[in-house]
N, C-alpha and C. Protein backbone atom coordinates (compact mmCIF):
# COMPACT_ATOMS: atom_id res chain seq x y z
N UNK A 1 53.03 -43.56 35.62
CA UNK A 1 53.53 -42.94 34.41
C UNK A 1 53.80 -41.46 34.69
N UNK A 2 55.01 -40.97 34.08
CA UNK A 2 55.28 -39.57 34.69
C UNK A 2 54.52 -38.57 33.44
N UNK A 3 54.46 -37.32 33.70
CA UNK A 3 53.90 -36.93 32.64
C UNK A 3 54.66 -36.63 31.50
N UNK A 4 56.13 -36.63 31.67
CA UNK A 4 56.98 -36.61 30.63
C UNK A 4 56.80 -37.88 29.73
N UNK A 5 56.56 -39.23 30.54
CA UNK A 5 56.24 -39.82 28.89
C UNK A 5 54.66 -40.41 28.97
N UNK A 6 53.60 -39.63 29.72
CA UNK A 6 52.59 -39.25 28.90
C UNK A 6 52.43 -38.67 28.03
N UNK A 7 53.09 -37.71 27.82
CA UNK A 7 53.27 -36.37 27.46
C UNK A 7 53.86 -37.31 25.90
N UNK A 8 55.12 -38.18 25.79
CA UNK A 8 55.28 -39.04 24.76
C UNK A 8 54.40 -39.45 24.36
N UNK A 9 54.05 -40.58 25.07
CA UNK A 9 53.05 -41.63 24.22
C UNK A 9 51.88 -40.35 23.23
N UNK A 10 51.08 -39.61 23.88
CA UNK A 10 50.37 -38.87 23.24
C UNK A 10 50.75 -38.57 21.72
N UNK A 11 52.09 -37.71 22.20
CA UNK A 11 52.73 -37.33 20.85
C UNK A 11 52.79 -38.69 19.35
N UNK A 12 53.26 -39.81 19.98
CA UNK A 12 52.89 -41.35 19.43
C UNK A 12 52.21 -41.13 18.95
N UNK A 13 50.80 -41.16 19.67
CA UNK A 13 49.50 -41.18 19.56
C UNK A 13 49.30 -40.76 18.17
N UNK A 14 49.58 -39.47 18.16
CA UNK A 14 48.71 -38.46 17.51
C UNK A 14 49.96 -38.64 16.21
N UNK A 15 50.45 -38.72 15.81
CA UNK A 15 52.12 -39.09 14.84
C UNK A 15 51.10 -40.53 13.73
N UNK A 16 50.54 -41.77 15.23
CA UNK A 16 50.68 -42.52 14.70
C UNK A 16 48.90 -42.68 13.89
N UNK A 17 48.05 -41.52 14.65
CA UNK A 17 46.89 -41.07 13.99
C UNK A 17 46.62 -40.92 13.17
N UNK A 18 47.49 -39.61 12.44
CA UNK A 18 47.79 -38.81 11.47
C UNK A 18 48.43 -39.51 10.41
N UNK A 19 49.43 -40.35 10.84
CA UNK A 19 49.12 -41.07 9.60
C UNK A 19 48.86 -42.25 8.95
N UNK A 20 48.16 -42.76 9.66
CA UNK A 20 46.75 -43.89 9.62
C UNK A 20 45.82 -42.61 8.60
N UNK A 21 45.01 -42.09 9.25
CA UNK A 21 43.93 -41.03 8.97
C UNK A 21 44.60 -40.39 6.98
N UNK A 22 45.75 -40.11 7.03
CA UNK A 22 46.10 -39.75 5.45
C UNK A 22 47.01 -40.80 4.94
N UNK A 23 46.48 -42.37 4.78
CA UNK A 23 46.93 -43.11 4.41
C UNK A 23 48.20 -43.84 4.31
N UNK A 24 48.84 -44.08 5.23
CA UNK A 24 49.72 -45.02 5.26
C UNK A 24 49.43 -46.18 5.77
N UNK A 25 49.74 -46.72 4.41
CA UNK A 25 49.32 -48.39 4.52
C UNK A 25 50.62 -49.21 5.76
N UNK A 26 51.22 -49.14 6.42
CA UNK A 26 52.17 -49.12 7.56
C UNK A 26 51.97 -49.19 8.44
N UNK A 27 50.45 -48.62 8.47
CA UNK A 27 49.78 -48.81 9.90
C UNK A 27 48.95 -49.66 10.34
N UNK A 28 48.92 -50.20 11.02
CA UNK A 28 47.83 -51.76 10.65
C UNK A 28 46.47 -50.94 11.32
N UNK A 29 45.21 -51.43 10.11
CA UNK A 29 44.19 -51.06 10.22
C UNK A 29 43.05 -50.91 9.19
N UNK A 30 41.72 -50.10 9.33
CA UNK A 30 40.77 -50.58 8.21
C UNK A 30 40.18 -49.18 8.49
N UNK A 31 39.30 -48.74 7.33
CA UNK A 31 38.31 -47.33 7.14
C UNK A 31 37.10 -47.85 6.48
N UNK A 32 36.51 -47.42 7.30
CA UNK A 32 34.79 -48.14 7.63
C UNK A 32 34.14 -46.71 7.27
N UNK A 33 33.08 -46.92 6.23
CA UNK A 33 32.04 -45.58 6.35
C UNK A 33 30.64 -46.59 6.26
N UNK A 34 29.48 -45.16 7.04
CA UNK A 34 28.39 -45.58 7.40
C UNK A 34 27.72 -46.30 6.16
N UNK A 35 26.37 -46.55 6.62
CA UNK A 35 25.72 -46.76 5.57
C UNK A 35 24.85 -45.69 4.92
N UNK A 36 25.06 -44.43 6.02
CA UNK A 36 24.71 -43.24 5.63
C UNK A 36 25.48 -42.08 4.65
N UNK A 37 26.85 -42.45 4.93
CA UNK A 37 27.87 -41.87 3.90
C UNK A 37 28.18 -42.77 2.39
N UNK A 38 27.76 -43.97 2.53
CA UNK A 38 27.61 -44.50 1.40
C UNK A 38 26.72 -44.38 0.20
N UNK A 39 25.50 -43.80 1.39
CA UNK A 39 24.38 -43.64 0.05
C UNK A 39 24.20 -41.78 -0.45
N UNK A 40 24.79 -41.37 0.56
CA UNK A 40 25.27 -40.48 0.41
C UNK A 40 26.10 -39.72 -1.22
N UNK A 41 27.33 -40.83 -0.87
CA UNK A 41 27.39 -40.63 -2.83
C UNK A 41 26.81 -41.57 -3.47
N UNK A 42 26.33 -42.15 -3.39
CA UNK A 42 25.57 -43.34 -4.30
C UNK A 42 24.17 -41.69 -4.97
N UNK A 43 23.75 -40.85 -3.89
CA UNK A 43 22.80 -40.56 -4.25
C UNK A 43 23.18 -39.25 -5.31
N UNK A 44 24.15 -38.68 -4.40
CA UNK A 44 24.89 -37.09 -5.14
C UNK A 44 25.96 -37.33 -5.77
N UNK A 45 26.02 -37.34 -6.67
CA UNK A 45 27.02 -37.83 -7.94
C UNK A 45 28.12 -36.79 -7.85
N UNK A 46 27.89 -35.87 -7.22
CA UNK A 46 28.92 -34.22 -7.14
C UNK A 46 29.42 -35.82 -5.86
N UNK A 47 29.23 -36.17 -5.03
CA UNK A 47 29.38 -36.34 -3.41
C UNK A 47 30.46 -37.95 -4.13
N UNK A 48 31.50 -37.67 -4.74
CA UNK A 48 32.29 -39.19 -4.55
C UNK A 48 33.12 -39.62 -3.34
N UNK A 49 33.13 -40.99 -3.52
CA UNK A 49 33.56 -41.17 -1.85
C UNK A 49 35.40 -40.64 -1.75
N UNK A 50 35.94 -40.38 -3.19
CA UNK A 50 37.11 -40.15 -3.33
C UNK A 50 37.51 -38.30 -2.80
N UNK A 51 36.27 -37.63 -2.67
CA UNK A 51 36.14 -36.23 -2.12
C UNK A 51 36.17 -36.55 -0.07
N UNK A 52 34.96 -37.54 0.13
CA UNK A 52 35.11 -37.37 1.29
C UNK A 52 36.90 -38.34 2.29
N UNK A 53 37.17 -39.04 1.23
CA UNK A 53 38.37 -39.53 1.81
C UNK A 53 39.01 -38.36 1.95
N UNK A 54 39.56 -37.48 0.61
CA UNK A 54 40.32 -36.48 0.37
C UNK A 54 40.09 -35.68 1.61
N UNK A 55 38.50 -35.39 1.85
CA UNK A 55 38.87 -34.33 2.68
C UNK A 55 38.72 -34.61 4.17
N UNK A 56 38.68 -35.95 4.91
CA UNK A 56 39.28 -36.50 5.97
C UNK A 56 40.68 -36.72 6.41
N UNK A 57 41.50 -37.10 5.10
CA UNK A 57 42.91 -37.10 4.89
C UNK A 57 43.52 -35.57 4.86
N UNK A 58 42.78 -34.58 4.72
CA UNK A 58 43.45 -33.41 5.00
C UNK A 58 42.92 -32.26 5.82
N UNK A 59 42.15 -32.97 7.11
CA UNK A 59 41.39 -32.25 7.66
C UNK A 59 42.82 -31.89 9.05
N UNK A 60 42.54 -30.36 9.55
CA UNK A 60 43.56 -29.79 10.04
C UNK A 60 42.98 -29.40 10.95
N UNK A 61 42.07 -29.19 11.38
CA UNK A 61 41.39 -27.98 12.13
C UNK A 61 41.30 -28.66 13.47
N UNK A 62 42.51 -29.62 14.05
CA UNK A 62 42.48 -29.62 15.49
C UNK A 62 41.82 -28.32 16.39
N UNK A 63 41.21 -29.00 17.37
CA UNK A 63 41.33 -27.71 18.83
C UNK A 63 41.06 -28.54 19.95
N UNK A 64 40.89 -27.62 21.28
CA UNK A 64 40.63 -28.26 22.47
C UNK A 64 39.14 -28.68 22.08
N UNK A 65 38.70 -27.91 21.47
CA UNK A 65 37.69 -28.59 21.69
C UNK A 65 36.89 -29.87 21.16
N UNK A 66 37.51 -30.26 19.87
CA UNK A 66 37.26 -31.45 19.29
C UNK A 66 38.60 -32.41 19.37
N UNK A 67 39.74 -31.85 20.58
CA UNK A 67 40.85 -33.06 20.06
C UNK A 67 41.40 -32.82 21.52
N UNK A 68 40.61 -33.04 22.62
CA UNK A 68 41.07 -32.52 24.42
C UNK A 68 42.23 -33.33 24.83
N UNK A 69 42.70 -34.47 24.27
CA UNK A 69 43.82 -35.19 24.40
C UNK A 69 44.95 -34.86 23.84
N UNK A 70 44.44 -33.97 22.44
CA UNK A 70 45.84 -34.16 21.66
C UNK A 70 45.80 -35.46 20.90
N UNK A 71 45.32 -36.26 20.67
CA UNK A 71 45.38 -37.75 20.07
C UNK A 71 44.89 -37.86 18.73
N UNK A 72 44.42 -36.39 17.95
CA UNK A 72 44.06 -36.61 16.58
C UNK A 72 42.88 -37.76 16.05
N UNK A 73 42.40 -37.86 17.17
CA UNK A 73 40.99 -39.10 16.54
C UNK A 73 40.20 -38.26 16.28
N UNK A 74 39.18 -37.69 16.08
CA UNK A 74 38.06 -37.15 15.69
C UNK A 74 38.15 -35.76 15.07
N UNK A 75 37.45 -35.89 14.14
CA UNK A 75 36.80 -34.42 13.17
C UNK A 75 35.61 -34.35 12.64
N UNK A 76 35.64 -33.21 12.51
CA UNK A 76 34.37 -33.06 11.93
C UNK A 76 34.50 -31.57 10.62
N UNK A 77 33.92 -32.23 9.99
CA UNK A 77 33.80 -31.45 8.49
C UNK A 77 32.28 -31.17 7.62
N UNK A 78 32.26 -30.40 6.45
CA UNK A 78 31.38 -30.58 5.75
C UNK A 78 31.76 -30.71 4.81
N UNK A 79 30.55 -31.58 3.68
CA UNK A 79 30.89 -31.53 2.41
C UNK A 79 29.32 -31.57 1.70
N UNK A 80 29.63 -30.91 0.67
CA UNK A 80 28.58 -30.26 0.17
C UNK A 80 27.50 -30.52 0.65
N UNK A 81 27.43 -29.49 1.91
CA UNK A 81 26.16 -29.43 2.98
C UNK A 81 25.48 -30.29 3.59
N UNK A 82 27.15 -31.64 3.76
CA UNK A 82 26.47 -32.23 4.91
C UNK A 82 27.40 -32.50 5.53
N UNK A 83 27.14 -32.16 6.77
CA UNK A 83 28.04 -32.66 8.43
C UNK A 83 28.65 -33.76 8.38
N UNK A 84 29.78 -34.05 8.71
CA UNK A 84 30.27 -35.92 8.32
C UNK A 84 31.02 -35.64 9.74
N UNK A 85 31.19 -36.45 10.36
CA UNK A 85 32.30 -37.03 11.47
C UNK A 85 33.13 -38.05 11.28
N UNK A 86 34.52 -38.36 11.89
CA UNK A 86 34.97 -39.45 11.37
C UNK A 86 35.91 -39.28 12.74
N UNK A 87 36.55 -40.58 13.33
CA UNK A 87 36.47 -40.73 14.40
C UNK A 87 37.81 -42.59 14.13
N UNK A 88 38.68 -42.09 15.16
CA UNK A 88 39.89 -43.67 15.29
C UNK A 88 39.57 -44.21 16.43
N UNK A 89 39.37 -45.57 16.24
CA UNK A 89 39.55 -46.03 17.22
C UNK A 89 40.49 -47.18 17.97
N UNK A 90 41.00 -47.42 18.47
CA UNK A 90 42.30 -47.98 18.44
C UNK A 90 42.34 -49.56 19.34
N UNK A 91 42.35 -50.59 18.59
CA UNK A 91 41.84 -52.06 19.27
C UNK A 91 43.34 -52.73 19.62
N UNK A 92 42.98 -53.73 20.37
CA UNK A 92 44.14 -55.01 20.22
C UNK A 92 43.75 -55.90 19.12
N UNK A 93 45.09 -56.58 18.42
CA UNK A 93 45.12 -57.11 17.40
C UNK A 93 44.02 -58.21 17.48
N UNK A 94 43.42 -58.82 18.34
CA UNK A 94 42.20 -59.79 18.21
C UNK A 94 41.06 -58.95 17.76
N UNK A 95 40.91 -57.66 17.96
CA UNK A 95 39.63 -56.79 18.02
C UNK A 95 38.64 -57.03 18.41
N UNK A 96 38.73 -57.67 19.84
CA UNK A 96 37.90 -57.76 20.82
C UNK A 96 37.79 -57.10 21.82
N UNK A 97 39.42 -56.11 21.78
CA UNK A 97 38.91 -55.46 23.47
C UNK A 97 39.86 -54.26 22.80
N UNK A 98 39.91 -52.65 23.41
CA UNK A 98 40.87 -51.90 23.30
C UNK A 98 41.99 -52.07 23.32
N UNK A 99 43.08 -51.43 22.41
CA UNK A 99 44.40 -51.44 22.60
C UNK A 99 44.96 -50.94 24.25
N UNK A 100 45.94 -51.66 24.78
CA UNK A 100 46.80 -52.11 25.95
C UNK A 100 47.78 -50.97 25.49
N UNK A 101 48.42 -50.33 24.29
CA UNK A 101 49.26 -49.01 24.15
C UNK A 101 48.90 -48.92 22.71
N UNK A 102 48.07 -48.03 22.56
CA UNK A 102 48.01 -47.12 21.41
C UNK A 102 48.96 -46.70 20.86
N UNK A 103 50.15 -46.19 21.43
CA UNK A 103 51.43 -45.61 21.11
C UNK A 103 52.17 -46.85 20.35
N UNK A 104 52.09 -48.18 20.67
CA UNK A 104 52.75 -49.17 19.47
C UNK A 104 51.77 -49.57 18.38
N UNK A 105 52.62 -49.68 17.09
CA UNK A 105 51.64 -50.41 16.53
C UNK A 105 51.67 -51.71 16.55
N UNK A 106 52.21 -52.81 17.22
CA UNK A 106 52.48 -53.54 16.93
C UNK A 106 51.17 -54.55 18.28
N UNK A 107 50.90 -53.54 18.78
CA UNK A 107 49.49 -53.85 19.84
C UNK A 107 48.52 -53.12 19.83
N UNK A 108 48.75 -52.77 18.16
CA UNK A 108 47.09 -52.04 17.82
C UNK A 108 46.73 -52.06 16.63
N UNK A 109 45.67 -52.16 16.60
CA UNK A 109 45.13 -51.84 14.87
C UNK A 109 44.00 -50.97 14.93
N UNK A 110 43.90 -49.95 14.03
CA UNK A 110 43.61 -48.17 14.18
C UNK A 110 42.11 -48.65 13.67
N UNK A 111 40.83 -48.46 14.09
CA UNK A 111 39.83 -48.34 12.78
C UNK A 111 39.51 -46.83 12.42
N UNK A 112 39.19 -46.40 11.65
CA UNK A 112 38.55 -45.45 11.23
C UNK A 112 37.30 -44.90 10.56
N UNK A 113 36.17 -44.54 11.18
CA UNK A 113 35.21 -45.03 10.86
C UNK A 113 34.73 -43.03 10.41
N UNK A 114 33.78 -42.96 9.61
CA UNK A 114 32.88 -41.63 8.23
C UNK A 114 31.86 -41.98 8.62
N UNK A 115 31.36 -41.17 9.16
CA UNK A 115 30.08 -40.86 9.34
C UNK A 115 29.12 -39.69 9.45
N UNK A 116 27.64 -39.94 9.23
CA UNK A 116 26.79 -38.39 8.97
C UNK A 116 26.73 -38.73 10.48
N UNK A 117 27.13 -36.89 10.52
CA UNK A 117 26.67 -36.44 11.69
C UNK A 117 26.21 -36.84 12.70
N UNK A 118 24.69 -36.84 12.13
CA UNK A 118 23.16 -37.73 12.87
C UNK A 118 23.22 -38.93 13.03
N UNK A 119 24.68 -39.77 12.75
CA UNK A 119 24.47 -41.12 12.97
C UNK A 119 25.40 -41.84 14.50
N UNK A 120 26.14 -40.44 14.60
CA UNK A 120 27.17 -40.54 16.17
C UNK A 120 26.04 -41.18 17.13
């Protein structure tokens, strides 16, 4: 692979991340939160799960250091003073083994999984 269309697929990548991650139903895939972010608002009534979607769906703050590929899978945020991570991961349509090209969707399905911090 040359790096000119590494250098593509990435861009894919991260296109087809982004918008998986702020909802487009287009993308084949599912959003999984812990059982720690669940009780989470179950417990803090300020803490609805419609805040922490919101603010996964508009989290921006790429860098090298939480995104070394460029591929837009992982962040990390807070919400009312607690650490959450949330993290894609990208399967073949059986979801038994990793996706063979991330860059199609048509040989991947995205998960996306919310989680506290302490539970990585």
């Amino acid at each position: 692979m040359t790096d000119r269309t590494k250098t593509l697929k990435t861009e894919k990548i991260r296109e087809l991340n982004d918008r998986f991650r702020k909802g487009d139903s287009g993308i084949p895939g599912q959003v999984l939160m812990t059982a720690g972010v669940q009780s989470l608002t179950d417990i803090d009534p300020q803490m609805r799960l419609g805040q922490v979607i919101e603010a996964v769906r508009s989290f921006d703050a790429f860098s090298e250091a939480n995104d070394p590929y460029g591929e837009h899978d992982f962040g990390s945020l807070e919400i009312l003073g607690e650490k959450l991570f949330w993290k894609i991961d990208c399967y073949a349509p059986d979801m038994l083994h990793g996706s063979e090209d991330p860059s199609d969707v048509t040989k991947t399905v995205r998960v996306l999984t919310i989680m506290i911090a302490n539970e990585y």
